[in-house]
Each structure stands twice: as structure tokens, then as C-alpha cells.
Protein backbone atom coordinates (compact mmCIF):
# COMPACT_ATOMS: atom_id res chain seq x y z
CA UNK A 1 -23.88 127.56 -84.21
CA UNK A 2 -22.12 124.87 -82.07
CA UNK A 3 -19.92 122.38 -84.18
CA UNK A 4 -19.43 119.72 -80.97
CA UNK A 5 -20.80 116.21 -81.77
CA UNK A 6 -23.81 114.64 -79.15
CA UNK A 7 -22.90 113.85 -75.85
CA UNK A 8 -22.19 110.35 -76.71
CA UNK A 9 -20.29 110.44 -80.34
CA UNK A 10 -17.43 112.78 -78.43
CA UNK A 11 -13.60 111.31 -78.17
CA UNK A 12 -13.27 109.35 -75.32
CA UNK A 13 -11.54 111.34 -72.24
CA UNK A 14 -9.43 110.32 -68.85
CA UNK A 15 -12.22 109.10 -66.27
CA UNK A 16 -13.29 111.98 -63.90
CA UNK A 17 -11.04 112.18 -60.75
CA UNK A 18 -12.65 110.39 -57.49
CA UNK A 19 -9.98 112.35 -55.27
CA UNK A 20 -9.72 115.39 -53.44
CA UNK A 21 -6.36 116.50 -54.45
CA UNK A 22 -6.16 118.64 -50.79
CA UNK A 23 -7.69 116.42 -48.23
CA UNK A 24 -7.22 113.34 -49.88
CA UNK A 25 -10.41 112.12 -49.26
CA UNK A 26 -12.83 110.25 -51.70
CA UNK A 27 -15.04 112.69 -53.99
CA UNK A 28 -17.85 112.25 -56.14
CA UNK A 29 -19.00 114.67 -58.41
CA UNK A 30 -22.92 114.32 -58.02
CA UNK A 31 -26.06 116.39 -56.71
CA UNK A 32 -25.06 115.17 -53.08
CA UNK A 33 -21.93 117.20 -53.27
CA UNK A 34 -23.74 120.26 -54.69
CA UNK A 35 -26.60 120.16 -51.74
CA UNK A 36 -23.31 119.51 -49.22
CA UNK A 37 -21.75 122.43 -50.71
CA UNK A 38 -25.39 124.67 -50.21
CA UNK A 39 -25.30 123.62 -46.37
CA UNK A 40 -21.73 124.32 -46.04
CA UNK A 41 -22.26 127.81 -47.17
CA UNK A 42 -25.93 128.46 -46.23
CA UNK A 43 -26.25 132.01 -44.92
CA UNK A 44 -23.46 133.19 -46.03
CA UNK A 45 -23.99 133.85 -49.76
CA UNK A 46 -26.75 136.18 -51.91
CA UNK A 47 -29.37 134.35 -53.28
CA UNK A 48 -28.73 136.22 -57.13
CA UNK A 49 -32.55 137.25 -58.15
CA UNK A 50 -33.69 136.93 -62.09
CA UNK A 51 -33.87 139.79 -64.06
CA UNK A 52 -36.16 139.78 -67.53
CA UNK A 53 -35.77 141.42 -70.65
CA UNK A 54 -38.61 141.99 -73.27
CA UNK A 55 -36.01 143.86 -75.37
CA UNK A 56 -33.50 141.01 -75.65
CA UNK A 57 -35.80 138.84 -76.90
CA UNK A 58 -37.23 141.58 -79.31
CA UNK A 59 -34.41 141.68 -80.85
CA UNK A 60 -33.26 138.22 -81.34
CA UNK A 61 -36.87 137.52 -83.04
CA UNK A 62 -36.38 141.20 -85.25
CA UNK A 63 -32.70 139.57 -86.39
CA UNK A 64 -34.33 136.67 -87.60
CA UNK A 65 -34.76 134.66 -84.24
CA UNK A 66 -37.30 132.56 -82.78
CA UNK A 67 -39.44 133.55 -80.58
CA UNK A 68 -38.65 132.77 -76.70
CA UNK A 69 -40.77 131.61 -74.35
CA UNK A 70 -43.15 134.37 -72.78
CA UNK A 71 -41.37 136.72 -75.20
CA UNK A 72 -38.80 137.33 -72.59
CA UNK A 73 -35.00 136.20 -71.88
CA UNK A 74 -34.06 135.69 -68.11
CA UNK A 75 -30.73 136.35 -66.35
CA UNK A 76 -29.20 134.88 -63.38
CA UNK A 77 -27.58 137.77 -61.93
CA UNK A 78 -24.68 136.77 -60.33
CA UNK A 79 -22.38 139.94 -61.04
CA UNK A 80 -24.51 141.12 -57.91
CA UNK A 81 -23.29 138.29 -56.00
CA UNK A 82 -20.85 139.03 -52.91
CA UNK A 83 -17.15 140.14 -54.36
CA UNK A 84 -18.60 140.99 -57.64
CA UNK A 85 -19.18 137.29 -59.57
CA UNK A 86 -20.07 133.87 -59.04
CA UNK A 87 -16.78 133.03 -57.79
CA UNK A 88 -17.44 133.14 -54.73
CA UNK A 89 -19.65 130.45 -53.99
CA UNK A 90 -17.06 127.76 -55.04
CA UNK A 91 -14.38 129.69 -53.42
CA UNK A 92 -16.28 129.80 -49.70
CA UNK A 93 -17.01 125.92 -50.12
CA UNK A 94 -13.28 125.03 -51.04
CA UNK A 95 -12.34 127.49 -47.77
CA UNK A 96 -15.01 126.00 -45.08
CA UNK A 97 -14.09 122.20 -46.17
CA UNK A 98 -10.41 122.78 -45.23
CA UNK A 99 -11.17 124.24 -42.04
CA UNK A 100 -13.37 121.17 -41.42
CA UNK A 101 -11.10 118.56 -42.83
CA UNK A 102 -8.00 120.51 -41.33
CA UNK A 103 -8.88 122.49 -38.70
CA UNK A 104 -8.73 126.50 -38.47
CA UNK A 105 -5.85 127.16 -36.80
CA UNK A 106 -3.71 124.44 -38.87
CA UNK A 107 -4.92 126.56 -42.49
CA UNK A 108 -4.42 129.20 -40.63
CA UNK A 109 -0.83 128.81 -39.88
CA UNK A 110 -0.24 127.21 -43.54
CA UNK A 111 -1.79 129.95 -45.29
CA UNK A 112 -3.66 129.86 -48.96
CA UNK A 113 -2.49 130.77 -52.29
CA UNK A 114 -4.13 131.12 -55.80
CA UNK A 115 -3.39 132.11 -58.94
CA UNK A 116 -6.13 133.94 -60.82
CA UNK A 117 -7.00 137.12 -63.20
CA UNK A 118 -8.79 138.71 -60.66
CA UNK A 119 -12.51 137.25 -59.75
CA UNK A 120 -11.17 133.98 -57.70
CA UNK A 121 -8.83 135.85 -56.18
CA UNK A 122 -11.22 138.50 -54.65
CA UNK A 123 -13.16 135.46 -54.03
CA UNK A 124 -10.50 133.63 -52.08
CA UNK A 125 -9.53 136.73 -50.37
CA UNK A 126 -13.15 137.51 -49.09
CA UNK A 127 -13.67 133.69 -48.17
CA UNK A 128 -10.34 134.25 -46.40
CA UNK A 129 -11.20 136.76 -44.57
CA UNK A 130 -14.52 135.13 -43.22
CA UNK A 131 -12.54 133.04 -41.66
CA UNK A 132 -9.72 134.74 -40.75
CA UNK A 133 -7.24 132.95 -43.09
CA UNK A 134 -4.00 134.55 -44.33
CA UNK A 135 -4.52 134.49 -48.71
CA UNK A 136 -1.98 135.17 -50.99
CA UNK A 137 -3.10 136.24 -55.01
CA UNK A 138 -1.03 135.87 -57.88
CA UNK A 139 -2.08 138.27 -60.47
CA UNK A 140 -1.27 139.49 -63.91
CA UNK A 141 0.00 142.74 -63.45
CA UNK A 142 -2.29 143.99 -66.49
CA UNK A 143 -5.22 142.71 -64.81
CA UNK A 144 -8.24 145.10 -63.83
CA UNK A 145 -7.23 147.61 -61.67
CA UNK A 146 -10.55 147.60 -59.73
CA UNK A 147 -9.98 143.85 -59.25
CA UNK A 148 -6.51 144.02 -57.72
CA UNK A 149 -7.85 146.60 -55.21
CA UNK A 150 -10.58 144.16 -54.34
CA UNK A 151 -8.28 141.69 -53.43
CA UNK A 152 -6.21 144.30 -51.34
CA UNK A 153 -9.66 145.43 -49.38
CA UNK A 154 -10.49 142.05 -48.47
CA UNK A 155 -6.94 141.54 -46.92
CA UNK A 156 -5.33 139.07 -49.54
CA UNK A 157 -0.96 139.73 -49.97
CA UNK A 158 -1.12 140.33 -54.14
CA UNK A 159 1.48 139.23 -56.21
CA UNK A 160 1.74 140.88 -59.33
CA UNK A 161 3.75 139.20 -62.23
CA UNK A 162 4.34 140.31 -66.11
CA UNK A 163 2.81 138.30 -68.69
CA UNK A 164 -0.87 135.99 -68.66
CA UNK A 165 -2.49 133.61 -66.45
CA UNK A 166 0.22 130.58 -67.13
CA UNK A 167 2.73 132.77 -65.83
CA UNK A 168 0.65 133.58 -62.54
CA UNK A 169 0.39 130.17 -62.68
CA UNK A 170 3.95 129.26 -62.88
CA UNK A 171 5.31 131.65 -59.90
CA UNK A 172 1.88 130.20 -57.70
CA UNK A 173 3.54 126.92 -58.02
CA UNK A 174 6.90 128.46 -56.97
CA UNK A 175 5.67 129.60 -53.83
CA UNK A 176 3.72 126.74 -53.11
CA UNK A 177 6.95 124.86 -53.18
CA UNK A 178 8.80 127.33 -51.20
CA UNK A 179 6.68 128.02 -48.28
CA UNK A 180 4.41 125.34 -47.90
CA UNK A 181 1.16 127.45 -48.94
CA UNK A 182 -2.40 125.41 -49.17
CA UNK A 183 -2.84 125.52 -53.13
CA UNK A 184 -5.89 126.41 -53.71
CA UNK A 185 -7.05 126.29 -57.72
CA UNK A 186 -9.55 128.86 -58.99
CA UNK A 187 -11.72 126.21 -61.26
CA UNK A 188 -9.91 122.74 -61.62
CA UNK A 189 -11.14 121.75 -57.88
CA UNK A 190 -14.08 119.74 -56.84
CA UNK A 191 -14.83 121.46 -53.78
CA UNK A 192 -14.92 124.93 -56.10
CA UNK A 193 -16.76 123.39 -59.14
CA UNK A 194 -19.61 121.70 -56.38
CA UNK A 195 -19.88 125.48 -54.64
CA UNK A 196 -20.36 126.61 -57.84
CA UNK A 197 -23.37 124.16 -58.63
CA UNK A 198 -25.52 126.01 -56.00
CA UNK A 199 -26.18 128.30 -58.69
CA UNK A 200 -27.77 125.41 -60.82
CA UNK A 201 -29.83 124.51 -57.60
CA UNK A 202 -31.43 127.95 -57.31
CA UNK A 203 -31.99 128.68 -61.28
CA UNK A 204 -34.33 125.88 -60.96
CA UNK A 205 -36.02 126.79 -57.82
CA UNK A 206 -36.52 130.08 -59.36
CA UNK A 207 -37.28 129.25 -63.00
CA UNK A 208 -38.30 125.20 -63.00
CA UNK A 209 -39.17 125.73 -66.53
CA UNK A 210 -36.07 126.67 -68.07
CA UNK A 211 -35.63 124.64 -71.14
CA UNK A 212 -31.84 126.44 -71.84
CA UNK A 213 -29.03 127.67 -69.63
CA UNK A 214 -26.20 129.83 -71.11
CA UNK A 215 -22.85 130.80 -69.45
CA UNK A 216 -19.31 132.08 -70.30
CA UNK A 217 -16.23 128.99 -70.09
CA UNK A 218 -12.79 130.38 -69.02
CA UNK A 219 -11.50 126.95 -67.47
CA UNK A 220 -14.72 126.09 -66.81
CA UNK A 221 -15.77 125.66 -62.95
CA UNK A 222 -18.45 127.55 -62.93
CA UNK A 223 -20.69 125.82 -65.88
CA UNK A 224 -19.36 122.87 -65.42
CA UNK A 225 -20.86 123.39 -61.60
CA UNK A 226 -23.77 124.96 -62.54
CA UNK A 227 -24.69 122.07 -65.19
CA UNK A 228 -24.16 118.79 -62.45
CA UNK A 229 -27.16 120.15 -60.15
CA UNK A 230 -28.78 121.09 -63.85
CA UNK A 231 -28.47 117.99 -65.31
CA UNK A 232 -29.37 116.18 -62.67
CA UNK A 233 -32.30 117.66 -61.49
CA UNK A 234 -33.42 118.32 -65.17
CA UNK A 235 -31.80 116.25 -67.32
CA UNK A 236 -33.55 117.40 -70.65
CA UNK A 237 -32.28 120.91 -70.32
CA UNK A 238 -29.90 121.98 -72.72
CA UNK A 239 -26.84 123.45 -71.49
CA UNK A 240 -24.27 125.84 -73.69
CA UNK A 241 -20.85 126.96 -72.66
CA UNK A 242 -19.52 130.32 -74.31
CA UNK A 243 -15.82 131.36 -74.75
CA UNK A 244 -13.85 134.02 -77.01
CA UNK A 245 -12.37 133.49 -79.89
CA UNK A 246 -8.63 134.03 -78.47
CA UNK A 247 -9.28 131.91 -75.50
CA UNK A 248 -11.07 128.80 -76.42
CA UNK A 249 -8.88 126.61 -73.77
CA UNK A 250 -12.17 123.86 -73.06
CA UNK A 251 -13.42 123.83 -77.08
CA UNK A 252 -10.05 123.22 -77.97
CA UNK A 253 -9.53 120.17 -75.14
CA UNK A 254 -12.81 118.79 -76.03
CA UNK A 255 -12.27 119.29 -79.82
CA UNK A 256 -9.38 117.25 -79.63
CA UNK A 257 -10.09 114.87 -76.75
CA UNK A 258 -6.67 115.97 -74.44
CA UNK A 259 -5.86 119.10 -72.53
CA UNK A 260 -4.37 121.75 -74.71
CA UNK A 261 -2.28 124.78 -73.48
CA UNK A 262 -3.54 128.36 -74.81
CA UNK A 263 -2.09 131.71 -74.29
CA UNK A 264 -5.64 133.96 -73.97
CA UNK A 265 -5.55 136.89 -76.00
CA UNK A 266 -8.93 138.42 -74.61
CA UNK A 267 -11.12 141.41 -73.36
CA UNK A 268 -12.59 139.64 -71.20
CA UNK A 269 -9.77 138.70 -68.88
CA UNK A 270 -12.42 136.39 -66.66
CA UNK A 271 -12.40 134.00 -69.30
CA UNK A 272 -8.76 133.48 -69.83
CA UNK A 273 -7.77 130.25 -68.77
CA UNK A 274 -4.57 128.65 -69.51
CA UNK A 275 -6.21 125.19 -69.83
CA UNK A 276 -8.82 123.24 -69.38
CA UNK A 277 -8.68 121.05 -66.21
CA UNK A 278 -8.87 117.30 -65.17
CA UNK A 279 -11.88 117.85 -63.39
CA UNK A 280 -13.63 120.68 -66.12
CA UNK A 281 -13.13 119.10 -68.77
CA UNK A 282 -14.34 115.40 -68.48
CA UNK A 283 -17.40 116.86 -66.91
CA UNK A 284 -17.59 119.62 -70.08
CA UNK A 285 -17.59 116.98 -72.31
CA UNK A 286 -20.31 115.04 -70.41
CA UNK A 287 -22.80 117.83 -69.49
CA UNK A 288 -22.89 120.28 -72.40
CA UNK A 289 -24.84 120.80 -75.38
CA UNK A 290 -22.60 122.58 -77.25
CA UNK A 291 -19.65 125.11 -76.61
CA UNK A 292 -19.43 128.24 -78.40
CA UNK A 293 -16.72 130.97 -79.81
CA UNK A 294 -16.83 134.01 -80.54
CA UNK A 295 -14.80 137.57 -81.19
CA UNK A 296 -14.13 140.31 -78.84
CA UNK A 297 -16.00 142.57 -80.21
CA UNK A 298 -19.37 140.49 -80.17
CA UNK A 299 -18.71 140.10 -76.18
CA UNK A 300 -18.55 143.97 -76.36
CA UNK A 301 -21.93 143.88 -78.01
CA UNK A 302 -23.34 141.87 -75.44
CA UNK A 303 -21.74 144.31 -72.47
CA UNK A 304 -23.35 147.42 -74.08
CA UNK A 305 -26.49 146.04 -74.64
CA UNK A 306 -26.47 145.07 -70.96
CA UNK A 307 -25.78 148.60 -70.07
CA UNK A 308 -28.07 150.46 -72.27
CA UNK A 309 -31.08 147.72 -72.01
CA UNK A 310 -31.16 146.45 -69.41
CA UNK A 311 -29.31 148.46 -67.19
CA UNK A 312 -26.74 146.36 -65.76
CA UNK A 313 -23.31 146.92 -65.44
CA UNK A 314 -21.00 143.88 -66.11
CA UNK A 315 -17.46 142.59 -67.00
CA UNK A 316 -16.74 141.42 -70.57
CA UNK A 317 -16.75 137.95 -69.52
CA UNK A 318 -20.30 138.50 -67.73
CA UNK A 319 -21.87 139.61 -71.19
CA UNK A 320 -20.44 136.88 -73.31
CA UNK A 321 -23.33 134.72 -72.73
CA UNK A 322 -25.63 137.07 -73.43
CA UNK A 323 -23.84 138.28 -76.86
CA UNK A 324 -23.91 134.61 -78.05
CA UNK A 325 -27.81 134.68 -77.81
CA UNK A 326 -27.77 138.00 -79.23
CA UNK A 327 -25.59 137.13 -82.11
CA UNK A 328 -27.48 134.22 -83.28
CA UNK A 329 -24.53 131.51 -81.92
CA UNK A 330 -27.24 129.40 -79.45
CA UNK A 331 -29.65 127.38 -81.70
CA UNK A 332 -33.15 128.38 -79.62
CA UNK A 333 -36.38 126.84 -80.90
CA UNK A 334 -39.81 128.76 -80.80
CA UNK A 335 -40.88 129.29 -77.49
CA UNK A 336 -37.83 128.09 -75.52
CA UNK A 337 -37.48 129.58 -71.74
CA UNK A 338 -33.68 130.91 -71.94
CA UNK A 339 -31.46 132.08 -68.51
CA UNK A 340 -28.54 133.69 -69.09
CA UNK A 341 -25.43 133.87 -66.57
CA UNK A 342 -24.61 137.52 -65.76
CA UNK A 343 -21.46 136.18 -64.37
CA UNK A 344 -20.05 138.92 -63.44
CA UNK A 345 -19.36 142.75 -62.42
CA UNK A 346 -15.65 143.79 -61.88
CA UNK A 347 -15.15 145.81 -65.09
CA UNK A 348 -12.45 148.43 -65.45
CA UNK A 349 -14.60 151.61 -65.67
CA UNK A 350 -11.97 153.46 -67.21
CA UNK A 351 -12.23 151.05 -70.10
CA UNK A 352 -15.85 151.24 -70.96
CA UNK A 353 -15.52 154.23 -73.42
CA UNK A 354 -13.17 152.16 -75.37
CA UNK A 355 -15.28 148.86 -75.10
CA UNK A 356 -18.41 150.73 -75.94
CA UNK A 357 -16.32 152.25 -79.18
CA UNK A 358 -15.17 148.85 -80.34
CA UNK A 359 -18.79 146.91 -79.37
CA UNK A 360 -20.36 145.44 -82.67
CA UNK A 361 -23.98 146.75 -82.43
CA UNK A 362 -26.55 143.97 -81.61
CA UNK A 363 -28.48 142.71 -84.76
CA UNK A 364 -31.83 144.04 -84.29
CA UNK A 365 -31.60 145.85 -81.52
């Protein structure tokens, strides 16, 4: 179960930022800047439907569970959102506000870089595109092969470096510095975390009586998004942020009150974060419940059950919300509405023998 104090009894943390680090400009982090960011994009983006499952719920209540809500668990499906995950939608906002703070041709000419393990990079690289913006990935070179080629079809210049996402991180910076590159962060950016909260915006338009929301943490952007349009527009909900065991980057800043690097040792490579950001993790702190670890091979759990249940093919990172349900990690009551974040579908197909192998099998299932 979660070990992280109330909302209010938690270590005191550096004030949220009130600057756009890109533009400049002034920035609050409110439900305005979420409904800005679902103008900005409007049209452009899936609306991600809700899937149900009787069976997930089944077996939570046969492993000694409570019973949910309408004896059913929901999921927000965004690994069926455009390039594969969520990403996108935070991605596309950060894109469109620098051609409207900038201009076109001036990002244009400049160029945008990221560093990323795959998901905001194909993300970047199809915003990019829609606008006809040069984009530049920095990439693990052991990250998923179907990911890399993503980033490749949608026209991004990948840079592929030995090692984990600090040292993406490190040569990103490099170039940056080098050729004058618009550097463009895949979670610790307000225009990216506000894109994100769109999602939040549309779980309760489609399921106003969701009394829990559940979603992996890598550094964070997305939930953190997700939980400002959440919070605000239902402030009783309770709100639960899931990372592995080997890459616990937010627990560990929020644990302790100050940023503190990791090195992820994960499967599920979307969730590997060097760090928890300036902007992710004041608003982690201030917006969730409770975080959650858990091992590898509990993720795994959740990604075959996903497959064999419910039919739905996702990335380890896009089933550790659901295994932490599962598992018995989320304290549910009797007859609480649940949505889970399917965050995403860019798995490594030639892997999914060998995560299927090493899965532990759902309790009651």
C-alpha cells in the first residue's frame, strides 16, 4: 500500500515555477492552462474511448479485494492515442505554443531537440512533422526497436547513444549548446504537463463518477497533467501515481523532499526517468494520493493480463497501473469507480515471449 504521508504533513518543497523556461512568458499551472492547451490542439488529437473489464475486477474481489463500483474497472485507453501513448498531447501543445509565441519559420530555422526513451520522441517527431519542423531525438541505443523506427517514419534525425536516459540527456544538452537547437523536455515543461491534462478533462466528461484515477510515473508529466484538470474539477478524487521498483525517480524526490538522481534499471523503459523535475515534482507532491512501487515482474503481470483479458496490447509501462490494482498496491474501498491509464502501446514484439515467461500470474485471475 502507499507509505506517502497526507497531502499536507509532506516536507516542504521549492515553490512551483511561474515561468516558461522557452518563451519566457508568465505561466500558471491551473485548469485555464489545461482548457488553453485543449483549444490549442482541438482537432488534432483522438479522443481515447473507455474500455471495461468485468474480469479485472473479478479478480481483485477473488484475491481478497473489494468490490468496485458496478463490478467493473475502466481504462483510459491512451496506447490507442496518435504515435502510440499519451505523449503526444503534451508534445503537440509544447510544438503549437512556440510557433505562436515564435513564429513558424523562426522554429523552423532553429530546429527542436529532445532527449527521450522513445514515446516523447515519436511524439515530438509527429508534432514536428504537423508542422513541418525539423526534430532531432536522442535515444538510448537499447531502446525499443519499434520506437526508434517510429521516430524515423515521422521524419525526426535520431541520435543514438550507449548507456540510459541521463546519458541521452547529457549529449541533448551538448547539442543544444552547439547548434542552437529549441530544447524541448519530454515531462519537466509546463506547456507538455498542461497538454497532458486534456486527458484529465475528458476522463471526467466520460466517467464524471470516477472516485479513483491510476497511472504509471516515469518523471511524471503525464499524471501530474492528468491530476491538475482532476483535481480541480473534482477535487475529492483520489489520485495514485505508479512506478517500478528500479526506477522510483518521483517517490524517491518526494520521500525525501529534494530532487534525487536515479539510474532506471527497468522493463518498462517508458518509465525511466533520470529525475524528477521542478515542475513534476512540486505538483506530485501537491496532487497525489499516494505513489506506488513495484517489481518488474508484477508490471509483466499487469501486461499479460491486458493481453489475454482484455485484449489489448500495451508497453510495460502502459500495464503498470493496471498491475498495481491487480496486485493489491491501490487501497480501493467497496464500491469505488476505478480508471486506469493504458498509457501506452510501443512494445517490442519480439520481447513479449520473454515478458510473458517472466510475468508473475495475477492473484485471482
Amino acid at each position: 500500500m502507499p507509505d506517502l504521508p497526507a497531502r499536507e504533513q509532506r516536507p516542504a518543497y521549492p515553490p512551483l515555477p511561474t515561468t516558461d523556461p522557452l518563451t519566457g512568458e508568465p505561466f500558471s499551472m491551473d485548469l485555464k492552462a489545461v482548457k488553453d492547451a485543449v483549444q490549442r490542439t482541438a482537432g488534432k488529437l483522438h479522443i481515447t474511448p473507455i474500455l471495461s473489464s468485468v474480469g479485472a475486477a473479478d479478480a481483485l474481489r477473488r484475491s481478497g479485494g473489494p468490490a468496485l463500483g458496478d463490478g467493473r474497472v475502466r481504462f483510459k485507453s491512451e496506447h490507442l492515442q496518435r504515435s502510440g501513448s499519451y505523449k503526444v498531447r503534451g508534445m503537440l501543445n509544447r510544438v503549437a505554443r512556440l510557433v505562436e509565441f515564435f513564429g513558424i519559420e523562426d522554429v523552423k530555422r532553429r530546429g527542436i531537440i529532445t532527449f527521450s526513451a522513445g514515446n516523447a520522441a515519436a511524439a515530438y517527431a509527429w508534432a514536428g512533422r504537423a508542422y513541418g519542423i525539423p526534430v532531432e531525438v536522442v535515444m538510448p541505443a537499447k531502446a525499443v526497436p519499434a520506437k526508434i523506427a517510429a521516430c524515423k517514419a515521422y521524419g525526426a534525425t535520431v541520435h543514438l547513444v550507449e548507456g540510459h536516459m541521463g546519458t541521452a540527456g547529457e549529449l541533448k544538452n551538448k547539442l543544444v549548446a552547439e547548434r542552437g537547437l529549441i530544447d524541448a523536455h519530454p515531462f519537466d515543461d509546463p506547456f507538455v504537463i498542461a497538454g497532458h491534462g486534456s486527458m484529465g478533462i475528458e476522463i471526467l466528461e466520460q466517467i464524471p463518477e470516477a472516485d479513483v484515477v491510476i497511472g504509471g510515473l516515469g518523471g511524471g508529466g503525464m499524471l501530474c497533467g492528468a491530476s491538475v484538470a482532476l483535481r480541480a474539477l473534482k477535487p475529492e478524487i483520489r489520485l495514485y501515481g505508479v512506478e517500478p521498483d528500479g526506477s522510483s525517480a518521483v517517490k524517491q524526490a518526494v520521500d525525501t523532499g529534494g530532487v534525487v538522481p536515479v539510474t532506471p534499471v527497468t522493463v518498462a523503459d517508458g518509465l525511466g526517468a533520470p529525475y524528477a523535475g521542478s515542475w513534476t515534482l512540486p505538483l506530485a507532491s501537491s496532487l497525489l494520493d499516494g505513489l506506488i512501487t513495484l517489481p518488474d515482474e508484477e508490471i509483466l503481470g499487469g501486461l499479460k493480463f491486458a493481453m489475454e483479458r482484455l485484449k489489448q496490447v500495451v508497453e510495460p509501462a502502459g500495464a503498470a497501473a493496471l498491475a498495481a490494482l491487480l496486485f493489491g498496491h491501490i487501497p480501493v474501498i467497496p464500491g469505488d469507480r476505478v480508471v486506469i491509464i493504458l498509457s501506452g502501446g510501443n512494445v517490442d514484439l519480439t520481447r513479449i515471449p520473454e515478458f510473458l515467461e517472466r510475468a508473475t500470474p495475477v492473484p485471482g485471475a
